[in-house]
C-alpha atoms as a PDB file:
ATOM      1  CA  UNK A   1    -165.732  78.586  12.329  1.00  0.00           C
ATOM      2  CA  UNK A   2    -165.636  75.160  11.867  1.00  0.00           C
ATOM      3  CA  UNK A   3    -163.018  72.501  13.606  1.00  0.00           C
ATOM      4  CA  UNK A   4    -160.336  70.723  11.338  1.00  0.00           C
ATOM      5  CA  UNK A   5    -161.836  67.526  12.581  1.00  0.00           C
ATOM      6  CA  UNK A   6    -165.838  68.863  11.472  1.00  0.00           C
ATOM      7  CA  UNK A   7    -164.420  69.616   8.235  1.00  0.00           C
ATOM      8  CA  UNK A   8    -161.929  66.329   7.608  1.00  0.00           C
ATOM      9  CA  UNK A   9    -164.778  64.305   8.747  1.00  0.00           C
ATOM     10  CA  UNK A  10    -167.694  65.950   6.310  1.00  0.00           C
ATOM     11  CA  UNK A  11    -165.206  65.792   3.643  1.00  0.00           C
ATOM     12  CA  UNK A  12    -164.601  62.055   4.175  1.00  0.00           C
ATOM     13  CA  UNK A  13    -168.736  61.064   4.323  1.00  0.00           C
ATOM     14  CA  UNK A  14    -169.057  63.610   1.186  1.00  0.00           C
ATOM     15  CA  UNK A  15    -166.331  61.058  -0.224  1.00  0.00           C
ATOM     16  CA  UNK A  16    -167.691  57.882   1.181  1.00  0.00           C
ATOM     17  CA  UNK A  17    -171.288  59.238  -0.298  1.00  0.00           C
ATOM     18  CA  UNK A  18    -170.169  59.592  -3.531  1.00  0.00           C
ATOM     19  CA  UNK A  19    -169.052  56.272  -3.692  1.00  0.00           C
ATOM     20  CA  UNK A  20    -172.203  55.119  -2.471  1.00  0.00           C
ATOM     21  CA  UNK A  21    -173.694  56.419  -5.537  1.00  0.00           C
ATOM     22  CA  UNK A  22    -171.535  56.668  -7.631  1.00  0.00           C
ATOM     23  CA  UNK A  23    -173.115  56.392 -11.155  1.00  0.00           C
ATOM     24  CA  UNK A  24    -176.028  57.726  -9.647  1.00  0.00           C
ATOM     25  CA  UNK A  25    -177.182  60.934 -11.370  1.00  0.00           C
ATOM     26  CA  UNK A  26    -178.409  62.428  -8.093  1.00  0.00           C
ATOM     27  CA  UNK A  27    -174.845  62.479  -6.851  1.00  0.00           C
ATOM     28  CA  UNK A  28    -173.687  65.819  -7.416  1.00  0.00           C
ATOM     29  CA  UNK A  29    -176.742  68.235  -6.828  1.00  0.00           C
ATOM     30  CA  UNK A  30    -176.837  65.873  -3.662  1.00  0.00           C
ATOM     31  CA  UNK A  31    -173.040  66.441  -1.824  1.00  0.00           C
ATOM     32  CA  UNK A  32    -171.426  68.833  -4.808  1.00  0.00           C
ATOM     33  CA  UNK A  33    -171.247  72.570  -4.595  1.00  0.00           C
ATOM     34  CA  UNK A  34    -174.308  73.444  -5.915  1.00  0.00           C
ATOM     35  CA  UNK A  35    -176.650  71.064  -3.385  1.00  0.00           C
ATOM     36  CA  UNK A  36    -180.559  72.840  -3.319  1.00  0.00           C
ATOM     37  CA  UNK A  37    -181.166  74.054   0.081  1.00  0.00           C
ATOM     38  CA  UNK A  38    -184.866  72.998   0.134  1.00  0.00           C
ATOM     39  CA  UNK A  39    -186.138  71.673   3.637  1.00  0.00           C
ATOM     40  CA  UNK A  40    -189.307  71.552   5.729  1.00  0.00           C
ATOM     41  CA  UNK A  41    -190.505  74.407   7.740  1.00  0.00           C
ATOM     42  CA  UNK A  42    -190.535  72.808  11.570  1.00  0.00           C
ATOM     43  CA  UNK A  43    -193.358  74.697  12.450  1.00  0.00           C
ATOM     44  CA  UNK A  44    -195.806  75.080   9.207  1.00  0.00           C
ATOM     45  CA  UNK A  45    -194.565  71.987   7.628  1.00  0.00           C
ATOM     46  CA  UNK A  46    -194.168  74.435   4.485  1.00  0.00           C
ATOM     47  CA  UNK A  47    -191.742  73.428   1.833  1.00  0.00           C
ATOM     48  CA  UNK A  48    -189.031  75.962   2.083  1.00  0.00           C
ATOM     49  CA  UNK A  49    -186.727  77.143  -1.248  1.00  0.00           C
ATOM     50  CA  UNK A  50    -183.273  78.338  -1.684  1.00  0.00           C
ATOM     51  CA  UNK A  51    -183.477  81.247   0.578  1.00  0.00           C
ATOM     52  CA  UNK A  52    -184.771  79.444   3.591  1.00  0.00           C
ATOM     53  CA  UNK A  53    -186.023  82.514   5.347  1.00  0.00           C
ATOM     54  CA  UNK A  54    -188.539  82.477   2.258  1.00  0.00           C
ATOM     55  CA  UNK A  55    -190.976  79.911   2.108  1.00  0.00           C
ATOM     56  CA  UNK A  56    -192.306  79.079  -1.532  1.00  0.00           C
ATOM     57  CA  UNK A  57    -195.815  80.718  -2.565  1.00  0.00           C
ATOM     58  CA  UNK A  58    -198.927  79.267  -0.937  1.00  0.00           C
ATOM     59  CA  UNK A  59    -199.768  77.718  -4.342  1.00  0.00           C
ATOM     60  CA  UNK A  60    -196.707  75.843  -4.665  1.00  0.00           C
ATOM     61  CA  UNK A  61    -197.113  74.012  -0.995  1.00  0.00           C
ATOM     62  CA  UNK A  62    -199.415  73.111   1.862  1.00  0.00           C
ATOM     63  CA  UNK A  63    -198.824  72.903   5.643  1.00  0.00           C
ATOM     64  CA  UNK A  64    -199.638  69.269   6.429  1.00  0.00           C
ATOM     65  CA  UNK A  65    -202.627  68.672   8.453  1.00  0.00           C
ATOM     66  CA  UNK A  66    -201.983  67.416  11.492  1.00  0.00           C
ATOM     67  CA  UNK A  67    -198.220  67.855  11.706  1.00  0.00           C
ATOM     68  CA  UNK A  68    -196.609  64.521  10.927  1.00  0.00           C
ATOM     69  CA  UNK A  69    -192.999  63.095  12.148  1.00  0.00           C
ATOM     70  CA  UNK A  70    -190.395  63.647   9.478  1.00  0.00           C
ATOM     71  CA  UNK A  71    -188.267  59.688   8.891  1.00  0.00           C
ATOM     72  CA  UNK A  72    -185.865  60.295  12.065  1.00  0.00           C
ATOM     73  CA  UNK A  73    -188.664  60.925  14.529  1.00  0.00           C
ATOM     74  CA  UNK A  74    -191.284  58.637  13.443  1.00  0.00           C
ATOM     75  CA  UNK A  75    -190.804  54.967  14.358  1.00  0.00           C
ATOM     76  CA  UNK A  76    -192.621  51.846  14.492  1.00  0.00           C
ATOM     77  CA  UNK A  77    -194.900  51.001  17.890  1.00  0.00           C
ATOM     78  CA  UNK A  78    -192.556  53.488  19.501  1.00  0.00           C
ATOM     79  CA  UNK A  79    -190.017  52.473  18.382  1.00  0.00           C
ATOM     80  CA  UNK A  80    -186.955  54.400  16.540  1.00  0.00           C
ATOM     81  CA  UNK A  81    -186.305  52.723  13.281  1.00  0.00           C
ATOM     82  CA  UNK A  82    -184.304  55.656  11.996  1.00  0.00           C
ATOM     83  CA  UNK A  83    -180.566  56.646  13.103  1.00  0.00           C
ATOM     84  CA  UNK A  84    -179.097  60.001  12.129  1.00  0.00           C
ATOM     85  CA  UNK A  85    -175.379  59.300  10.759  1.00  0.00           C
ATOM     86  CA  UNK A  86    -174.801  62.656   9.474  1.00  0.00           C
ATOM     87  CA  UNK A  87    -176.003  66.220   9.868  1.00  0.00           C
ATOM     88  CA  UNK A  88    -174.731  69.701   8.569  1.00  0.00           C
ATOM     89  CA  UNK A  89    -175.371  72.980   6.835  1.00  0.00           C
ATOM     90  CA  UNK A  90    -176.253  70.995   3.723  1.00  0.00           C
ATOM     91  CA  UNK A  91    -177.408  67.646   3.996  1.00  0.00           C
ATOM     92  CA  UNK A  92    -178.735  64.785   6.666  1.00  0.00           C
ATOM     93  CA  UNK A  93    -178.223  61.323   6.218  1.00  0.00           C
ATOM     94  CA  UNK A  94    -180.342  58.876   8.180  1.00  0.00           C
ATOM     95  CA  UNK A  95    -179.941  54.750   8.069  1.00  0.00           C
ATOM     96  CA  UNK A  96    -183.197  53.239   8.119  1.00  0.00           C
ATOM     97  CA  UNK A  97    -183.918  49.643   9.577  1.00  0.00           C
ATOM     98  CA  UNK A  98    -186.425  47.561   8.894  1.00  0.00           C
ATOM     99  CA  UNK A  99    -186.767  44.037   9.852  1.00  0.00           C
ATOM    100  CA  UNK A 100    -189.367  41.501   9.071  1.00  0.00           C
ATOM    101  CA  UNK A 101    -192.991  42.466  10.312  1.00  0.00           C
ATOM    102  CA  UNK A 102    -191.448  46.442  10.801  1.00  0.00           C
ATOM    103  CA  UNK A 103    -192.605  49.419   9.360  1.00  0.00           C
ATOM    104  CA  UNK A 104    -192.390  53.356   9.381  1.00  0.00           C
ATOM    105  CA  UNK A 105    -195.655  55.119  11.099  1.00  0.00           C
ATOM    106  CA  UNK A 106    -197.028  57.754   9.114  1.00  0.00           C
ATOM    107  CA  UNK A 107    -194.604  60.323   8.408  1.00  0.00           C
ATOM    108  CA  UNK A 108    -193.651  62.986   5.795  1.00  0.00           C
ATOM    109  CA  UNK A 109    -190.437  63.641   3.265  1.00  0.00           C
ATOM    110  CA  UNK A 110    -188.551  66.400   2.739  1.00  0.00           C
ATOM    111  CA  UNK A 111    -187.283  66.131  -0.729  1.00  0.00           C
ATOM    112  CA  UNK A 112    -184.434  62.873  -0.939  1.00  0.00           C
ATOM    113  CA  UNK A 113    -182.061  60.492  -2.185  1.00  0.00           C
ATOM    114  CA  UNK A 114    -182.447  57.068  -0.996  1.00  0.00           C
ATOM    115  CA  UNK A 115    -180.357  54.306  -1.558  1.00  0.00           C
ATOM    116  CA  UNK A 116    -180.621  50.557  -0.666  1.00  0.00           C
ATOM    117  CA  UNK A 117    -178.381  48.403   1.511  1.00  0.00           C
ATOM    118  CA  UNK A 118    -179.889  45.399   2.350  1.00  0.00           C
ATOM    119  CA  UNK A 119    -183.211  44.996   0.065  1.00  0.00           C
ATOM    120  CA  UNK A 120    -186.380  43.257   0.587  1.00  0.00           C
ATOM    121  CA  UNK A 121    -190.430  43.376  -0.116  1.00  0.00           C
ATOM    122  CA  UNK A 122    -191.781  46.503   0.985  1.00  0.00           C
ATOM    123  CA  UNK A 123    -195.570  47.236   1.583  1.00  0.00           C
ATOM    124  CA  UNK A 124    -196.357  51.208   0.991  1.00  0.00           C
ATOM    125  CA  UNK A 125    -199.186  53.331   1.656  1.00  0.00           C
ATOM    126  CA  UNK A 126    -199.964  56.497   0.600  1.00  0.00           C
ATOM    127  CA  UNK A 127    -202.529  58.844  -1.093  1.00  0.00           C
ATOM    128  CA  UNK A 128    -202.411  56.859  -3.795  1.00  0.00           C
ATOM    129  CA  UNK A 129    -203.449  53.719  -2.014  1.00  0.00           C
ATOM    130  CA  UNK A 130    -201.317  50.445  -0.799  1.00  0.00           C
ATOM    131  CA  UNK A 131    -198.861  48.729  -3.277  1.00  0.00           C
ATOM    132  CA  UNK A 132    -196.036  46.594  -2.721  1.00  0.00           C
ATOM    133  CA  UNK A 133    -192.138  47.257  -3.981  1.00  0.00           C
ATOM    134  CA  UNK A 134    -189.427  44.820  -4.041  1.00  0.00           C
ATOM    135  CA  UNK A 135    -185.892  46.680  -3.166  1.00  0.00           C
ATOM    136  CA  UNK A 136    -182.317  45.337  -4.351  1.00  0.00           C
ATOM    137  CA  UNK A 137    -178.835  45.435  -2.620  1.00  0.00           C
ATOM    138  CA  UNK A 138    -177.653  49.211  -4.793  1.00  0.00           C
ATOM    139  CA  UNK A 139    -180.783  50.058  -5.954  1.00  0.00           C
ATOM    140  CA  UNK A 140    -181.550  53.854  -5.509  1.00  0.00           C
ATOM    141  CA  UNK A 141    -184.485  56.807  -5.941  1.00  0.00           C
ATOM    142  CA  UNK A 142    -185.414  60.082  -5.695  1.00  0.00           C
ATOM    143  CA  UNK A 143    -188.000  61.822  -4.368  1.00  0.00           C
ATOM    144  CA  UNK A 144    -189.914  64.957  -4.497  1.00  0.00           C
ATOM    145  CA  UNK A 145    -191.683  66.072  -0.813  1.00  0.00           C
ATOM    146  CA  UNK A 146    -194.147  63.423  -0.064  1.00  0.00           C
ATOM    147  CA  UNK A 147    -197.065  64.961   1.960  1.00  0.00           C
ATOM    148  CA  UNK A 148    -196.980  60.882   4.219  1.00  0.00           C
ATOM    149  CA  UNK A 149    -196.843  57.641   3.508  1.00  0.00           C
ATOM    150  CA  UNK A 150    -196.450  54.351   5.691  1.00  0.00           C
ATOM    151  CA  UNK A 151    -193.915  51.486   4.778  1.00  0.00           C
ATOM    152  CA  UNK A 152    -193.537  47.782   6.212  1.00  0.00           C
ATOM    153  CA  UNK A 153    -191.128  45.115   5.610  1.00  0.00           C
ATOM    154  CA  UNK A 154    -193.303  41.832   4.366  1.00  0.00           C
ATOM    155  CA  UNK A 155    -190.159  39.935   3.890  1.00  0.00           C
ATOM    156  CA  UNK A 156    -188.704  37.262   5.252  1.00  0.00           C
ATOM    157  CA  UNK A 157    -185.314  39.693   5.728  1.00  0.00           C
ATOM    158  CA  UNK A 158    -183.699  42.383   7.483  1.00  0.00           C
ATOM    159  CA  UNK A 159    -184.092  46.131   5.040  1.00  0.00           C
ATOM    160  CA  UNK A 160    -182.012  48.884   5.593  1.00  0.00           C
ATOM    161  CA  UNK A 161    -181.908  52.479   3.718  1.00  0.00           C
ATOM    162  CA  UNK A 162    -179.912  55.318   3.629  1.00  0.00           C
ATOM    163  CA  UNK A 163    -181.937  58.176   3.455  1.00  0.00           C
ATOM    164  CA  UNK A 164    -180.205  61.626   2.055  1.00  0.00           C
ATOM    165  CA  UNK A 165    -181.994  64.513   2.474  1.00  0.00           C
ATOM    166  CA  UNK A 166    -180.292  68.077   1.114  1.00  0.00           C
ATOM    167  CA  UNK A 167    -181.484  71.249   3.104  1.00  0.00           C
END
């Protein structure tokens, strides 16, 4: 059973989170009642569905080969870049810091919500190749599992990100 304090305080970062993003169509499958329970196997790196004790068909996921960090454990020349503000049942929230010259080793995603605090020119690598994306102060995106990727800061200022991440 959980504590009065456990449950005032995920109430008030379910509140503060919807402020966040507020406009944000993401919102409400994100920190409502119906949030998708969909996280990463630890051990298989298998995308897992709404019943987590089920893992989704073979066809509809592959373990990642080698095992790759997921955001809060990889860092940057060993580094932790990542800082977990928030974890329950439902949802993790991690604040991501990058400053100028910094990136994010290779890692994977478990399906997200990100949202930008402090913006700046980011250089991203991934199966598709190497592109660079400028962020704003508010801006915001969602995203599917991403098998890795690598991301830099080639600005001239400090990023930061808060990365949600349903389970």
């Amino acid at each position: 059973m959980r504590s009065t304090f456990t449950r005032q305080l995920s109430s008030s970062l379910h509140r503060t989170l919807r402020w966040l993003v507020l406009g944000q169509a993401i919102a409400a499958p994100l920190i409502g009642a119906e949030a998708p329970r969909i996280g990463v196997d630890p051990t298989s790196y298998r995308l897992l569905g709404d019943d987590a004790a089920d893992p989704l068909p073979a066809g509809d996921s592959k373990p990642i080969e080698p095992p790759l960090p997921d955001p809060l454990a990889a860092g940057w020349q060993g580094q932790q870049v990542c800082e977990r503000l928030h974890e329950d049942l439902r949802l993790r929230v991690l604040r991501c810091t990058f400053a100028p010259g910094v990136g994010h080793e290779r890692h994977f995603h478990a399906p997200h919500f990100g949202y930008v605090i402090a913006g700046e020119r980011m250089r991203i690598t991934d199966a598709s190749g190497t592109r660079e994306v400028d962020t704003s102060v508010g801006g915001s995106w969602t995203s599917g599992a991403i098998s890795w990727h690598e991301v830099r800061n080639v600005g001239d200022t400090t990023a930061v990100y808060l990365i949600v991440e349903p389970k």
